[in-house]
PDB file of N, CA and C in Angstrom:
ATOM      1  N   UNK A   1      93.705  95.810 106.128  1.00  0.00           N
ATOM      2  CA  UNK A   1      92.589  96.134 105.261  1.00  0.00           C
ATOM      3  C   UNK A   1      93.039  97.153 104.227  1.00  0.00           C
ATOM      4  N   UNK A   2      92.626  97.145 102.792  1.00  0.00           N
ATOM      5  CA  UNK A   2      92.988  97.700 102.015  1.00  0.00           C
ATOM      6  C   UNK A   2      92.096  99.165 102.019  1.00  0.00           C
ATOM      7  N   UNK A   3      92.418 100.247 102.091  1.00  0.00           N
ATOM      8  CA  UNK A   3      91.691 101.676 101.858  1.00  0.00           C
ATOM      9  C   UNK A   3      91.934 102.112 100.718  1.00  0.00           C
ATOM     10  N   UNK A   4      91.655 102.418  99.800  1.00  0.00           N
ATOM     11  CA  UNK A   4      89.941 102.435  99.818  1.00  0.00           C
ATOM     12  C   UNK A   4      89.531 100.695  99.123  1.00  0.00           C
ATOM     13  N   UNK A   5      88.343 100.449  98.883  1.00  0.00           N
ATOM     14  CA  UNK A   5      88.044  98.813  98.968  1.00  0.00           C
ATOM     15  C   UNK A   5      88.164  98.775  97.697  1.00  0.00           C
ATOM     16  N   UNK A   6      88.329  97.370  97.307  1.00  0.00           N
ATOM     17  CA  UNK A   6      88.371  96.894  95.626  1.00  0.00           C
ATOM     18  C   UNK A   6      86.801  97.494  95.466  1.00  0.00           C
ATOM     19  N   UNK A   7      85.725  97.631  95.760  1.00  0.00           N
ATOM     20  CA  UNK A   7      84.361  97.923  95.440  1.00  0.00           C
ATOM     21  C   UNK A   7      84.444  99.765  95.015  1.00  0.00           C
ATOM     22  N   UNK A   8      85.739 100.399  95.603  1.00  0.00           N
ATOM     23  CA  UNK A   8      85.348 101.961  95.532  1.00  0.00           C
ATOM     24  C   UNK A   8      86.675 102.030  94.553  1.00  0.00           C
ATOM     25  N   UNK A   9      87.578 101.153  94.071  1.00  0.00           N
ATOM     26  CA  UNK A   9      88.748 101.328  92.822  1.00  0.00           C
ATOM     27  C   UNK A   9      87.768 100.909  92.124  1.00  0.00           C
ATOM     28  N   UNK A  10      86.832  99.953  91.366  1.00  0.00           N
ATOM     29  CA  UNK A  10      86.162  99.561  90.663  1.00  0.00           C
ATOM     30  C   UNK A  10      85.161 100.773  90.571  1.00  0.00           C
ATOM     31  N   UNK A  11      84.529 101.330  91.112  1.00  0.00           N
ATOM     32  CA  UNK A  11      83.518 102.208  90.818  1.00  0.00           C
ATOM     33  C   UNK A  11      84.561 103.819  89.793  1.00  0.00           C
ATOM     34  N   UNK A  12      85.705 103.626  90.475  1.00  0.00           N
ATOM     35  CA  UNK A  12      86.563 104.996  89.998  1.00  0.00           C
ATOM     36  C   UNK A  12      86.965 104.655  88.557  1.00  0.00           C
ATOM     37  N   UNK A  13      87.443 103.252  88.021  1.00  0.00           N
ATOM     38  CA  UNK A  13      88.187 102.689  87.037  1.00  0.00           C
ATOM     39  C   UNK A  13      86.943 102.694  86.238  1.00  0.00           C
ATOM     40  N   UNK A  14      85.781 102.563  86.121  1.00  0.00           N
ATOM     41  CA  UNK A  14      84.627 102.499  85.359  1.00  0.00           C
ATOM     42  C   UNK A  14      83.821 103.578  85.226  1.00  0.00           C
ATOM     43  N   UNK A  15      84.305 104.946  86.095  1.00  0.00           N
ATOM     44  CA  UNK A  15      83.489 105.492  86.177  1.00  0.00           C
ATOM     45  C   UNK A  15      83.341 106.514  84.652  1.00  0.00           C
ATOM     46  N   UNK A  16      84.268 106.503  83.946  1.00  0.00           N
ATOM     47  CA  UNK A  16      84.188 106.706  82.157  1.00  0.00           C
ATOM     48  C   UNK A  16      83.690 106.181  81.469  1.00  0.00           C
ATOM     49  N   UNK A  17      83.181 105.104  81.551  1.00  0.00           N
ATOM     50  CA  UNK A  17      82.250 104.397  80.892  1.00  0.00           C
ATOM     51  C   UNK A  17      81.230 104.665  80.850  1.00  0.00           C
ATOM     52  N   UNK A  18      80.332 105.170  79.216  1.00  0.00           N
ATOM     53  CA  UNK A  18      79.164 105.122  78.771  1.00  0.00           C
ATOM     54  C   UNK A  18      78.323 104.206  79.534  1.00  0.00           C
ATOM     55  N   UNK A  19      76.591 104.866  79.895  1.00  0.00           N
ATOM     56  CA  UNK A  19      75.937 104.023  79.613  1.00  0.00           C
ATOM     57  C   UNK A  19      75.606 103.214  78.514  1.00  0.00           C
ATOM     58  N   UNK A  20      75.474 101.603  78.728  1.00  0.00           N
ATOM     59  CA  UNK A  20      75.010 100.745  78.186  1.00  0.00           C
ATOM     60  C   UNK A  20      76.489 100.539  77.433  1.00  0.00           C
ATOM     61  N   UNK A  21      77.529 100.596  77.848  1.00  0.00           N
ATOM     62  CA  UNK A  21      78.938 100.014  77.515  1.00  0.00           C
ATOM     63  C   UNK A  21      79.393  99.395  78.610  1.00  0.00           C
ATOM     64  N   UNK A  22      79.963  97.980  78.137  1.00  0.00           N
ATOM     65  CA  UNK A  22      80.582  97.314  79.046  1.00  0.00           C
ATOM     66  C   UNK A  22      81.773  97.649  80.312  1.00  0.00           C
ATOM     67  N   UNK A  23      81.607  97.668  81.655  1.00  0.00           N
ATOM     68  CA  UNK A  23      82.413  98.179  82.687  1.00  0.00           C
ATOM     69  C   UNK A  23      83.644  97.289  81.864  1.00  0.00           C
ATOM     70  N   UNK A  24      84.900  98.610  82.554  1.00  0.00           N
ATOM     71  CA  UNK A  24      86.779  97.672  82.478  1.00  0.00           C
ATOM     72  C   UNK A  24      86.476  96.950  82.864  1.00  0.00           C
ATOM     73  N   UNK A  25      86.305  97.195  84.267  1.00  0.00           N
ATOM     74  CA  UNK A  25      86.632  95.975  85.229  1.00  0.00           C
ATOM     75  C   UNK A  25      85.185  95.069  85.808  1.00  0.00           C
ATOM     76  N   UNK A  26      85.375  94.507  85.703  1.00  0.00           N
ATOM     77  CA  UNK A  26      84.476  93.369  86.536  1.00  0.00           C
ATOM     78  C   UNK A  26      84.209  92.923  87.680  1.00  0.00           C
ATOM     79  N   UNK A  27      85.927  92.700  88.023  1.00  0.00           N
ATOM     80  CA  UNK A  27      86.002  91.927  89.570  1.00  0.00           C
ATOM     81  C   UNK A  27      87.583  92.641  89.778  1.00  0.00           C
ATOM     82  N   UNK A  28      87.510  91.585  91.227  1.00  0.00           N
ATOM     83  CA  UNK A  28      88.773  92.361  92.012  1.00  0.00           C
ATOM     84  C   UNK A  28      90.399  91.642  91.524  1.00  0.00           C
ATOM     85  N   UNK A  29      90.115  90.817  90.908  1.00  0.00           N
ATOM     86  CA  UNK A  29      91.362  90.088  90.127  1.00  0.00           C
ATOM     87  C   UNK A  29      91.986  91.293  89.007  1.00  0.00           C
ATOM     88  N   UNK A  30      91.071  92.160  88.288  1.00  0.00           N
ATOM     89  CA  UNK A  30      91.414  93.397  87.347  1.00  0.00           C
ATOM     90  C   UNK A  30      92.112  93.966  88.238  1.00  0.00           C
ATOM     91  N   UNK A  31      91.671  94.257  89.056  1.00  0.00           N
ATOM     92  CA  UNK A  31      92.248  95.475  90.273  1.00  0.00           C
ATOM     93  C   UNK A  31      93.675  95.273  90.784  1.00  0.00           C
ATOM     94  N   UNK A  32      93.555  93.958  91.370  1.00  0.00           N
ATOM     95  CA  UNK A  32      94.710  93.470  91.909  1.00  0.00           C
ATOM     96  C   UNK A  32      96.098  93.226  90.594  1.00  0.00           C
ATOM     97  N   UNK A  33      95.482  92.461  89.416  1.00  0.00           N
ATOM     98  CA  UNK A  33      96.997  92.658  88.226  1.00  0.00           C
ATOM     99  C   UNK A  33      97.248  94.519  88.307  1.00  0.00           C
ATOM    100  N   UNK A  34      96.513  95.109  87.829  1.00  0.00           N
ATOM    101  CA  UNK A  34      96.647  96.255  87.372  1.00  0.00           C
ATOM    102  C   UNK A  34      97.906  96.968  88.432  1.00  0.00           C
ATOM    103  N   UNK A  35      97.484  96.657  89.852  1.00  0.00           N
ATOM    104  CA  UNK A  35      98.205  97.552  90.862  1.00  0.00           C
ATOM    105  C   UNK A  35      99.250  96.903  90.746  1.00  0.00           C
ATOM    106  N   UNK A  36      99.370  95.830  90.501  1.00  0.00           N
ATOM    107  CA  UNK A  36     100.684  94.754  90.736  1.00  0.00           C
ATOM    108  C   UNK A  36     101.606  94.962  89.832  1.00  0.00           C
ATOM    109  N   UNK A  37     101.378  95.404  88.872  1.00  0.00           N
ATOM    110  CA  UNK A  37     101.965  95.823  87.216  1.00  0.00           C
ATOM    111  C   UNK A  37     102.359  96.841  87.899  1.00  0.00           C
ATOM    112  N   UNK A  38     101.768  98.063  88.179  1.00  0.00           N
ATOM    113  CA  UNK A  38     102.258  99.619  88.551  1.00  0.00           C
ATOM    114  C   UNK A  38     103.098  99.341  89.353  1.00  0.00           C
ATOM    115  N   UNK A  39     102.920  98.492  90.028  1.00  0.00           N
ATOM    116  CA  UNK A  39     103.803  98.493  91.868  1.00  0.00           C
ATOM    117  C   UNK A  39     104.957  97.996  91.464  1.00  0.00           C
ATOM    118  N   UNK A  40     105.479  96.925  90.072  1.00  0.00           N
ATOM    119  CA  UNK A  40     106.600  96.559  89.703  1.00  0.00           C
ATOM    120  C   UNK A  40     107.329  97.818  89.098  1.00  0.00           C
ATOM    121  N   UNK A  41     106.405  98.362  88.020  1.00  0.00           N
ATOM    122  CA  UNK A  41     107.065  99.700  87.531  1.00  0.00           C
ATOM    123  C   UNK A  41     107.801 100.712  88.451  1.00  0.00           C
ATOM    124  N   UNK A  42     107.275 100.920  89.735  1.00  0.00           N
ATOM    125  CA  UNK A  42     107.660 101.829  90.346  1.00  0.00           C
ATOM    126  C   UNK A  42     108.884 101.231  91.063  1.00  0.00           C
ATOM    127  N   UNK A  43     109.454  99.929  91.472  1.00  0.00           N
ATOM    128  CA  UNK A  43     110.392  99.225  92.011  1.00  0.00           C
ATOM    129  C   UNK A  43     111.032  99.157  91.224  1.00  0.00           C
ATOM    130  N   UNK A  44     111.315  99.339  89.283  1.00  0.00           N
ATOM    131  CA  UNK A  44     111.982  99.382  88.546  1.00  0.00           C
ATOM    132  C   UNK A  44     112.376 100.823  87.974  1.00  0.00           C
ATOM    133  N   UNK A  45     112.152 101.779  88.637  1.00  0.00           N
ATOM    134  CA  UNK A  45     112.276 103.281  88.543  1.00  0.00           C
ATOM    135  C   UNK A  45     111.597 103.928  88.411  1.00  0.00           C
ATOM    136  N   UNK A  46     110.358 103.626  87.859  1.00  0.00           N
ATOM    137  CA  UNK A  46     109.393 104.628  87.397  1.00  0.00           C
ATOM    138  C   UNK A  46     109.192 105.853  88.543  1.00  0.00           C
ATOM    139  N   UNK A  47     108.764 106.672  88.162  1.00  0.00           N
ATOM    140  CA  UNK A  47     108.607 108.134  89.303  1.00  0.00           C
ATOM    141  C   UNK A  47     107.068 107.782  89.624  1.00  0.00           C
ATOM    142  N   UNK A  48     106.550 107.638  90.809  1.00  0.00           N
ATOM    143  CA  UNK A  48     105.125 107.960  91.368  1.00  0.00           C
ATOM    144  C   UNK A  48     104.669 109.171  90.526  1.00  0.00           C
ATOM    145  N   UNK A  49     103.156 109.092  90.241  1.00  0.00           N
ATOM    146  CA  UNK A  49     102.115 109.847  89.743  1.00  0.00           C
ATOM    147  C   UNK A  49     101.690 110.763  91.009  1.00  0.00           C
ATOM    148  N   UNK A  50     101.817 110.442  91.938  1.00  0.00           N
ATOM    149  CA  UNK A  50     101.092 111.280  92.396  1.00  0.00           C
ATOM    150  C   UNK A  50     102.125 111.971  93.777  1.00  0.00           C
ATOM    151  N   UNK A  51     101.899 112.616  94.772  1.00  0.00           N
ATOM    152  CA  UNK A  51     102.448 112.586  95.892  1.00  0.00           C
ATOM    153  C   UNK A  51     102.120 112.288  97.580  1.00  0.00           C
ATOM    154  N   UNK A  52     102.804 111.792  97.423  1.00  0.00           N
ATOM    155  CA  UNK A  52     102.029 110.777  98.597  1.00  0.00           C
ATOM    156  C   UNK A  52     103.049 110.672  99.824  1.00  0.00           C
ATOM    157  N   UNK A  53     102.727 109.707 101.256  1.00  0.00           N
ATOM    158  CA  UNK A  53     103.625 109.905 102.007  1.00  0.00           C
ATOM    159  C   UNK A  53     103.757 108.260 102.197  1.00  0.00           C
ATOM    160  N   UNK A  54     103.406 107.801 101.072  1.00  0.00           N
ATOM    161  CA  UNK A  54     103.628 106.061 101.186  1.00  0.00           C
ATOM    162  C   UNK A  54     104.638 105.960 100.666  1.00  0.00           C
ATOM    163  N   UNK A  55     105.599 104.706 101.116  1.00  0.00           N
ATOM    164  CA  UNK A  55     106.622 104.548 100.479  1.00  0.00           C
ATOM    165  C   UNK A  55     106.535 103.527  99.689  1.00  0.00           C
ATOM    166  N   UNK A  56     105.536 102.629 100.363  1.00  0.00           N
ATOM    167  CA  UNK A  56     105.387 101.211  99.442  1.00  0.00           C
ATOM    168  C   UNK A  56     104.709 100.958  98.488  1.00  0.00           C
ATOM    169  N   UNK A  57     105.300 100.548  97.205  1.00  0.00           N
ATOM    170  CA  UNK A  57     105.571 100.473  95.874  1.00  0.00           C
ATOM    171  C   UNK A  57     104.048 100.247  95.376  1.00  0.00           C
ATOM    172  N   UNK A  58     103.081  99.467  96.140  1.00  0.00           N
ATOM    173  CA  UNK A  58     101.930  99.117  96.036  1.00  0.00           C
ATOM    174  C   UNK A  58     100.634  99.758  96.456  1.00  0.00           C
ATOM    175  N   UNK A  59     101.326 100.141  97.892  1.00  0.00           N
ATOM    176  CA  UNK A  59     100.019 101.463  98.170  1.00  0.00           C
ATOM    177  C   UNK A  59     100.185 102.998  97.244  1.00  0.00           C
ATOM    178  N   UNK A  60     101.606 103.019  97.091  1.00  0.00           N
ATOM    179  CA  UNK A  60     101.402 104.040  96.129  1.00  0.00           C
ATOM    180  C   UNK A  60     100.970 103.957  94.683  1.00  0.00           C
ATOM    181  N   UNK A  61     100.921 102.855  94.002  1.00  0.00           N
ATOM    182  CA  UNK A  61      99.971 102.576  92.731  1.00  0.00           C
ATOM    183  C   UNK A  61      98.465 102.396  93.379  1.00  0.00           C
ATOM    184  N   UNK A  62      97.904 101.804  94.336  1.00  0.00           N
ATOM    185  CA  UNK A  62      96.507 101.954  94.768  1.00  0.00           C
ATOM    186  C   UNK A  62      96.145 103.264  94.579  1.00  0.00           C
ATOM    187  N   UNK A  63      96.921 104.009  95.228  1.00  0.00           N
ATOM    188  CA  UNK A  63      96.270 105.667  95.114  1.00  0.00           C
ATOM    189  C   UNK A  63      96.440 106.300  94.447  1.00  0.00           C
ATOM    190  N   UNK A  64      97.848 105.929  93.229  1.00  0.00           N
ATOM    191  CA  UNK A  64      97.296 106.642  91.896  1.00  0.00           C
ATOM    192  C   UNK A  64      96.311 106.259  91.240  1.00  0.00           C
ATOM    193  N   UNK A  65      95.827 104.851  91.049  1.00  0.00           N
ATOM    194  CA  UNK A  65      94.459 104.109  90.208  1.00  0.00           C
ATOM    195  C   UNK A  65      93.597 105.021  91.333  1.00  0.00           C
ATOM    196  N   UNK A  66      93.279 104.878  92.795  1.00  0.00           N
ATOM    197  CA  UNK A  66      92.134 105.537  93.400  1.00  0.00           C
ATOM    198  C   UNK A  66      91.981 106.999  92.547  1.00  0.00           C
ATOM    199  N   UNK A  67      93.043 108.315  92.706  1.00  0.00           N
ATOM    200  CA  UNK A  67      92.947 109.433  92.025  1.00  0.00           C
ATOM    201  C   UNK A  67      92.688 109.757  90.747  1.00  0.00           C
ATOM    202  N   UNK A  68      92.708 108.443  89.887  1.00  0.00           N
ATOM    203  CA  UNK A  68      92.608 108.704  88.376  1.00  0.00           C
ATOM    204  C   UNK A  68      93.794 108.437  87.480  1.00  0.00           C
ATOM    205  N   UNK A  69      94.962 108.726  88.466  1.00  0.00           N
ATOM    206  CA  UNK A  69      96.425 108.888  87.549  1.00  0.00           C
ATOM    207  C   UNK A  69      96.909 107.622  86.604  1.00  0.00           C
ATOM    208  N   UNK A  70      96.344 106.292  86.698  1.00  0.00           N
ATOM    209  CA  UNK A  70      96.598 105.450  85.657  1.00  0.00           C
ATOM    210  C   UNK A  70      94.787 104.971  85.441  1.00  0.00           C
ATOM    211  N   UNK A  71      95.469 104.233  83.931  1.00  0.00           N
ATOM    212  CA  UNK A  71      93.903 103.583  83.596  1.00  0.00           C
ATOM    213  C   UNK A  71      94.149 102.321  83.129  1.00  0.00           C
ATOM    214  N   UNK A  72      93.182 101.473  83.465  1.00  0.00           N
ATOM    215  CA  UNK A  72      93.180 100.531  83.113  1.00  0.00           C
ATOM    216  C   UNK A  72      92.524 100.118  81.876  1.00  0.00           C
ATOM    217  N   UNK A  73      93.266  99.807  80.446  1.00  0.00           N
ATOM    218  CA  UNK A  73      92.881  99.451  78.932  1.00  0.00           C
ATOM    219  C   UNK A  73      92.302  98.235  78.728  1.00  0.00           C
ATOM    220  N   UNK A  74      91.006  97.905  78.587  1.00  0.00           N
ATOM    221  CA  UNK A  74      90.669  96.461  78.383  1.00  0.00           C
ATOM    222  C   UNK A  74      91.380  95.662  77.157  1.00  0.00           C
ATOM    223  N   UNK A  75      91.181  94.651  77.267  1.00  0.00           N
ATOM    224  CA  UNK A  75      91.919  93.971  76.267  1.00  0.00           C
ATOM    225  C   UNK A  75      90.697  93.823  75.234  1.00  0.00           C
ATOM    226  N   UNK A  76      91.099  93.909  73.856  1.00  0.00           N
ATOM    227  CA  UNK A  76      90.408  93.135  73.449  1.00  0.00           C
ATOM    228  C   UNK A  76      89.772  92.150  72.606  1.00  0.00           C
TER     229      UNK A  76
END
């Protein structure tokens, strides 16, 4: 099971958003590219955002998007 849920990354990734402006994200497909992108970056050198005691490339992008440390840019 993923901690924290695609329902509580979605509430964090939107939570900058104006009322009566369209949420980033929508659904859990946003969620899932976004981490998947970070989780490659970090297997290609990038340094973790945050500090953590995960090693894997993916839970540690979950919990930088959970903390704030990346954002997700709509396209548009």
């Amino acid at each position: 099971m993923l901690h924290p849920s695609y329902t509580d990354l979605m509430k964090v990734v939107n939570s900058e958003v104006e009322p009566g402006e369209a949420p980033v994200v929508n659904s859990r497909y946003s969620i899932v590219m976004a981490t998947s992108k970070r989780a490659r970056q970090i297997i290609a050198g990038e340094d973790p955002l945050v500090d953590t005691r995960q090693t894997k490339p993916l839970s540690v992008a979950i919990e930088e998007l959970n903390k704030g440390k990346i954002k997700i840019i709509p396209e548009e």
